[in-house]
N, C-alpha and C. Protein backbone atom coordinates (compact mmCIF):
# COMPACT_ATOMS: atom_id res chain seq x y z
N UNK A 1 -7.94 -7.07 -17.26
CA UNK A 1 -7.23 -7.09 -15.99
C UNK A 1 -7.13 -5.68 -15.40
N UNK A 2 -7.10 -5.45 -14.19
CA UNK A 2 -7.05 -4.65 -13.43
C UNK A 2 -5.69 -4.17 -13.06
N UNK A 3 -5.12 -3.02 -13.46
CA UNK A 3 -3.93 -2.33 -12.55
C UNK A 3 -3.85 -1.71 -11.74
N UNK A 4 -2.25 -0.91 -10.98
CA UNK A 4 -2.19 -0.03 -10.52
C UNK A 4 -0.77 0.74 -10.73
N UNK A 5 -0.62 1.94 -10.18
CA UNK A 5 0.52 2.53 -10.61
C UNK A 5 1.12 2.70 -9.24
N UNK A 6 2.77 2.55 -9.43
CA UNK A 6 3.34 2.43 -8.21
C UNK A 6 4.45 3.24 -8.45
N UNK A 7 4.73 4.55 -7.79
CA UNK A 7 6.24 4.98 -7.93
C UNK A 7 6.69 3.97 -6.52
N UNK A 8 8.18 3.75 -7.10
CA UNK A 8 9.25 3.49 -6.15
C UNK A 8 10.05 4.70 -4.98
N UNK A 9 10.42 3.81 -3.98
CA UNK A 9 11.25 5.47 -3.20
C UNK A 9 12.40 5.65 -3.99
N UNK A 10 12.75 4.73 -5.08
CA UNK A 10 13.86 5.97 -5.91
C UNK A 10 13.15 6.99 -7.08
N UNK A 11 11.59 6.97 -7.01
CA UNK A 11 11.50 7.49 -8.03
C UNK A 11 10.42 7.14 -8.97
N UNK A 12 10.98 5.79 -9.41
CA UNK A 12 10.59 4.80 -10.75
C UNK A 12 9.31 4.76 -10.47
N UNK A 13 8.50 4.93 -11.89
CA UNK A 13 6.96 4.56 -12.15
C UNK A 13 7.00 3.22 -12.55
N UNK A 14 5.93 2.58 -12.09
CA UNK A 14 5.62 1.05 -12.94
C UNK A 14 4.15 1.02 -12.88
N UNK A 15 3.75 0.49 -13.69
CA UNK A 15 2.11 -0.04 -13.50
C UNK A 15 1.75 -1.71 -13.27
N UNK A 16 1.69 -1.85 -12.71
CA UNK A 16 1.34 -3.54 -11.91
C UNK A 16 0.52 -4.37 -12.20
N UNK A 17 -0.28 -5.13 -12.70
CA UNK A 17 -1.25 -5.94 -12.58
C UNK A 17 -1.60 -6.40 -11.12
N UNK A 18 -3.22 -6.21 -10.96
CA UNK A 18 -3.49 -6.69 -9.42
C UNK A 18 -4.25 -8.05 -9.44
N UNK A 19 -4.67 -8.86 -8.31
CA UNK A 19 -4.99 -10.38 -8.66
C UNK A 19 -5.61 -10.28 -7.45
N UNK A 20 -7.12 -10.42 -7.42
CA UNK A 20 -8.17 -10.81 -6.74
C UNK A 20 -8.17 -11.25 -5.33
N UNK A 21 -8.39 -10.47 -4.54
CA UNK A 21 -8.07 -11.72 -3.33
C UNK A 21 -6.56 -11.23 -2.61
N UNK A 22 -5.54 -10.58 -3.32
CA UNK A 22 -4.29 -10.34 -2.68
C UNK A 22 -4.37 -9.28 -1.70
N UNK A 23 -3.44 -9.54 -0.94
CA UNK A 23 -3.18 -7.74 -0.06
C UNK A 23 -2.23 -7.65 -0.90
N UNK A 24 -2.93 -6.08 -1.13
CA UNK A 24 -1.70 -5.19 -2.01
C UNK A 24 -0.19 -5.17 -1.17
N UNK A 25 -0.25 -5.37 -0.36
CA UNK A 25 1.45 -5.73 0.09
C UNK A 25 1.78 -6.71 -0.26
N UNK A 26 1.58 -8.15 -0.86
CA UNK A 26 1.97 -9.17 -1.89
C UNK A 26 2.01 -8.65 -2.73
N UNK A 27 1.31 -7.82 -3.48
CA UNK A 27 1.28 -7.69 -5.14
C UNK A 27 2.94 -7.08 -4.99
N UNK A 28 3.29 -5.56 -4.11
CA UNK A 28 4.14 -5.01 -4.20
C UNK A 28 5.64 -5.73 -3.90
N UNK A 29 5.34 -6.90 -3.24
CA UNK A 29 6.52 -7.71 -2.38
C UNK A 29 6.72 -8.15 -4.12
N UNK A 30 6.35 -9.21 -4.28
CA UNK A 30 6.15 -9.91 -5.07
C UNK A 30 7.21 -9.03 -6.91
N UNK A 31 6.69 -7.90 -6.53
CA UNK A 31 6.91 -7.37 -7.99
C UNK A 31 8.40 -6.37 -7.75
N UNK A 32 9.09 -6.81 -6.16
CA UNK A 32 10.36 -6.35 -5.98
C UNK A 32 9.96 -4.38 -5.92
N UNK A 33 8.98 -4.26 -4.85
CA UNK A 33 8.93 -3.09 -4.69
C UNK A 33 9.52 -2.25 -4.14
N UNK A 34 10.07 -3.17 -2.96
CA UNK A 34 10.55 -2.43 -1.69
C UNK A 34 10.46 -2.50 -0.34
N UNK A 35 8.94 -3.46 -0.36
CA UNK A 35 7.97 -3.82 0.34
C UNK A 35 7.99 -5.28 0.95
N UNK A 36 8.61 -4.99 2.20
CA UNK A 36 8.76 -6.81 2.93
C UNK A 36 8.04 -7.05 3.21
N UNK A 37 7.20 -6.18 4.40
CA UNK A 37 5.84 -7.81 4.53
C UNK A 37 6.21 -8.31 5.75
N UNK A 38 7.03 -7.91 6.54
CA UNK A 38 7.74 -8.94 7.41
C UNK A 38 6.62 -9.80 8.49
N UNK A 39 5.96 -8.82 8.59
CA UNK A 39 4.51 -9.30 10.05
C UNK A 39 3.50 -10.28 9.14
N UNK A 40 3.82 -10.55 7.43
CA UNK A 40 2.66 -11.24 6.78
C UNK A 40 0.92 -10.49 6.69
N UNK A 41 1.39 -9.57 6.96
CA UNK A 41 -0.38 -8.69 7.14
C UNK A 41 -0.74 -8.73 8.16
N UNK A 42 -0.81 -8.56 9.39
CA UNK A 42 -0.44 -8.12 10.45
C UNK A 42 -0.63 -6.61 11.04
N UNK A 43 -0.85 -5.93 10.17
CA UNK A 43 -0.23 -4.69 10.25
C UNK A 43 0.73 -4.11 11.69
N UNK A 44 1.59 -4.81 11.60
CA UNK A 44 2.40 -5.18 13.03
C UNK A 44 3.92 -4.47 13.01
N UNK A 45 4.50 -4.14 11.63
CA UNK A 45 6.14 -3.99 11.51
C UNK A 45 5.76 -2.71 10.84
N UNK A 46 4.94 -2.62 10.06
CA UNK A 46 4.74 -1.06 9.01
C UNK A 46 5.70 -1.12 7.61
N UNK A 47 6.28 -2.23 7.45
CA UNK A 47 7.44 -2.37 6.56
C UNK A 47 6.74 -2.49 5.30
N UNK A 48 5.25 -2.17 5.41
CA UNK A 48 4.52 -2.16 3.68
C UNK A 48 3.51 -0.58 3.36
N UNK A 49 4.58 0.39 4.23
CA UNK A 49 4.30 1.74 4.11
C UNK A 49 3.42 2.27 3.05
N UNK A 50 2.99 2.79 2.34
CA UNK A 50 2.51 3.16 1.18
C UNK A 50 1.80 4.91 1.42
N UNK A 51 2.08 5.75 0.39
CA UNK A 51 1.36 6.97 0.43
C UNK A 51 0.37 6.76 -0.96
N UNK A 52 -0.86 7.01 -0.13
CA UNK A 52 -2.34 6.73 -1.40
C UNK A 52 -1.49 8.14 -2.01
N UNK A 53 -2.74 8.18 -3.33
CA UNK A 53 -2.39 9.42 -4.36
C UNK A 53 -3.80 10.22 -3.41
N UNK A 54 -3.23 11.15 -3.12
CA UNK A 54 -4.73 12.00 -2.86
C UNK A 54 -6.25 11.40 -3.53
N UNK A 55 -6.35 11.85 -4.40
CA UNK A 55 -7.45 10.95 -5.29
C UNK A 55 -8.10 9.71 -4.77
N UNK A 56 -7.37 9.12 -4.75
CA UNK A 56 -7.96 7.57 -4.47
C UNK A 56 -7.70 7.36 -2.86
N UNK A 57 -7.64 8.56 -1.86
CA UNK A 57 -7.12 8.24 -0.40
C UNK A 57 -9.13 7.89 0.26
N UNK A 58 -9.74 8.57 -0.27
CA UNK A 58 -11.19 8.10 0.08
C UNK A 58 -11.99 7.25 -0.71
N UNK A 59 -11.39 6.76 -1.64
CA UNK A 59 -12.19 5.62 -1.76
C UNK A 59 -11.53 4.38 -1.72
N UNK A 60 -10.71 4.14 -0.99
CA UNK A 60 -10.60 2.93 0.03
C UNK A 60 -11.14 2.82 1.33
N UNK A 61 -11.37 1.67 1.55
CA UNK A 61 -11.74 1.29 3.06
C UNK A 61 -11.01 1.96 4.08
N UNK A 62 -12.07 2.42 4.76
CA UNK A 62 -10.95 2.80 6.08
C UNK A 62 -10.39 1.76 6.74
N UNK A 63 -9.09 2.70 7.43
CA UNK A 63 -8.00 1.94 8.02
C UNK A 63 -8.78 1.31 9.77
N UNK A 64 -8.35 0.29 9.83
CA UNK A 64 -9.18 -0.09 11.50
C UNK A 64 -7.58 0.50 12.32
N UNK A 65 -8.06 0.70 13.44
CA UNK A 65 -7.50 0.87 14.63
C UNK A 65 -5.98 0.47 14.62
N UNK A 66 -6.52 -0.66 14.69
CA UNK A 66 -4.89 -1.41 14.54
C UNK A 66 -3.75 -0.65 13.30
N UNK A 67 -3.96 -0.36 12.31
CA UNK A 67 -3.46 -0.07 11.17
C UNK A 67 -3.22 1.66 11.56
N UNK A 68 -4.05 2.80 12.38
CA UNK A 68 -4.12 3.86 12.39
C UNK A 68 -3.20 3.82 13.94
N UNK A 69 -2.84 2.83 14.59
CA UNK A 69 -2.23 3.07 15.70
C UNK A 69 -0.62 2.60 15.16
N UNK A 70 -0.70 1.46 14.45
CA UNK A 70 0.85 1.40 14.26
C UNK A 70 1.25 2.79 12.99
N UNK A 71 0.54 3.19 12.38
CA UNK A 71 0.56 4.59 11.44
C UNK A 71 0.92 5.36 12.45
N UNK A 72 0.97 5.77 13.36
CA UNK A 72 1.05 6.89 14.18
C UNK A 72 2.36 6.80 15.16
N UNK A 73 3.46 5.60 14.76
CA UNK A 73 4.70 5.16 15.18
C UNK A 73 5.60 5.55 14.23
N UNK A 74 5.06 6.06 13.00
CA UNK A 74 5.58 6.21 12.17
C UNK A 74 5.97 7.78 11.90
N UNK A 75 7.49 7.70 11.27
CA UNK A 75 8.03 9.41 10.73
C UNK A 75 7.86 9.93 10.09
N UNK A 76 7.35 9.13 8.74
CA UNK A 76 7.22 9.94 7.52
C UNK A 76 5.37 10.18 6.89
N UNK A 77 4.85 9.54 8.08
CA UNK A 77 3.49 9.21 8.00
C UNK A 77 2.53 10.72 7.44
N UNK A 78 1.65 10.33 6.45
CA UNK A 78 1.31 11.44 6.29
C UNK A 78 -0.40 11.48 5.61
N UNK A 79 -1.06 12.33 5.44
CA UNK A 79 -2.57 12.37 5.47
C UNK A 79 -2.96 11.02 4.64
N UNK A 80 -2.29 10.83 3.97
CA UNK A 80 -3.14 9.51 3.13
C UNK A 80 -2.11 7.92 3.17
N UNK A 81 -1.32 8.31 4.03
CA UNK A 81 -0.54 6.84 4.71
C UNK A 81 -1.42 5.68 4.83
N UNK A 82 -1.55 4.12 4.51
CA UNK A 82 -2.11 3.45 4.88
C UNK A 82 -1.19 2.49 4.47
N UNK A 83 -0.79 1.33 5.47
CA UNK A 83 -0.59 -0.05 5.37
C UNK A 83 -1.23 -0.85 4.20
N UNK A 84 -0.27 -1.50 3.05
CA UNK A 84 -0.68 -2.03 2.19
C UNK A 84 -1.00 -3.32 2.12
N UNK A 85 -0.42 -4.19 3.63
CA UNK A 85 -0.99 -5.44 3.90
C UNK A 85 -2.73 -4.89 4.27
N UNK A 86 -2.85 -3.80 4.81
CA UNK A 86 -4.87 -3.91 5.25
C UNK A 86 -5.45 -3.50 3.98
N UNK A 87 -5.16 -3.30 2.44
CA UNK A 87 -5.43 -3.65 1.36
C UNK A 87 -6.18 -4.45 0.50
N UNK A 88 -7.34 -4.98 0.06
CA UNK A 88 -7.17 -6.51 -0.29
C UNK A 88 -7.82 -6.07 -1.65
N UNK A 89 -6.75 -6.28 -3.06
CA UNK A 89 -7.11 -5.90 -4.12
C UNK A 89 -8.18 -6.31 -4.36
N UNK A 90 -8.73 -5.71 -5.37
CA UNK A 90 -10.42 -5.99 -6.30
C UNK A 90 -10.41 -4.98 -7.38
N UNK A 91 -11.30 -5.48 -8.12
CA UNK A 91 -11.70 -4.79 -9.33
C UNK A 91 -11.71 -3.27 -9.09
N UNK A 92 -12.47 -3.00 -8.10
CA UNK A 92 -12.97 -1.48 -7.80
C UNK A 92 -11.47 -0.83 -7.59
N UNK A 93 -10.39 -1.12 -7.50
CA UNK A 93 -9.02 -0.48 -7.23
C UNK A 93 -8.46 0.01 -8.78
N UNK A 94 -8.88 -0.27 -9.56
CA UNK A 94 -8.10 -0.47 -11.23
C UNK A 94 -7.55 1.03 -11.28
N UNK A 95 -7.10 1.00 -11.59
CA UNK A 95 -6.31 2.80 -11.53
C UNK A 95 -5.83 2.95 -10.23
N UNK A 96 -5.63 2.67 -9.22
CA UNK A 96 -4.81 2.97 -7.94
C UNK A 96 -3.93 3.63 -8.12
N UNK A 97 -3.18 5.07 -7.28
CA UNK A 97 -1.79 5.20 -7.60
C UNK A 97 -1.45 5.17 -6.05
N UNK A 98 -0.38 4.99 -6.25
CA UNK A 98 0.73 5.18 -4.63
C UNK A 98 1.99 5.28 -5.01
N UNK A 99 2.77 5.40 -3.78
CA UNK A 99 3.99 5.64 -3.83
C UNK A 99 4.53 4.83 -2.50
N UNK A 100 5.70 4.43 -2.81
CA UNK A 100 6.08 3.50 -1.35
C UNK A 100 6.83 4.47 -0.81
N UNK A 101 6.19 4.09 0.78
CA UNK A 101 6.99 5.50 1.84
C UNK A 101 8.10 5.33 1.78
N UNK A 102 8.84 6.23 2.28
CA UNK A 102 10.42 6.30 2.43
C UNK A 102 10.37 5.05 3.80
N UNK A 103 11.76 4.63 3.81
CA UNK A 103 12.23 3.86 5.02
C UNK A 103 11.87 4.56 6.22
């Protein structure tokens, strides 16, 4: 199985199991991250904030338009910010780290 590592905005490390097919904003909802989801993937509310780890900020997919325009509404937004609903786990993610943005 495939993981990833997630600090919390208080802090807390966890390592996650990921599941094929999900937007990483379910995995994180799901596992009581912090992370609502409210728009359903959408990238419409920003309420599934996430800061990549440097490392792994280029080898994800780039962000489309939509995702880099509601990013740019944002305060705490920063070089490797990306919406975790435009996410969609896979194998190639196994080691991921992030951190969930501040509110």
């Amino acid at each position: 199985m495939a993981h990833f590592h997630v600090t919390s905005r208080a802090g807390e490390a966890q390592t996650l199991e990921g599941v094929d097919g999900w937007r990483l904003m379910e995995l994180l909802r799901d596992h009581k991250m912090g992370i609502e989801g409210i728009c359903g993937g959408q990238a419409d509310c920003a309420s599934c904030h996430i800061h990549v780890d440097p490392a792994w900020a280029g080898r994800l997919p780039e962000p489309r338009e939509e995702e880099e325009d509601k990013l740019d509404e944002l305060p705490s937004v920063t070089e490797t910010s990306r919406l975790s609903c435009q996410i969609i786990w896979g194998e190639e993610l196994d080691g991921l780290t992030l951190t969930v943005a501040p509110d």
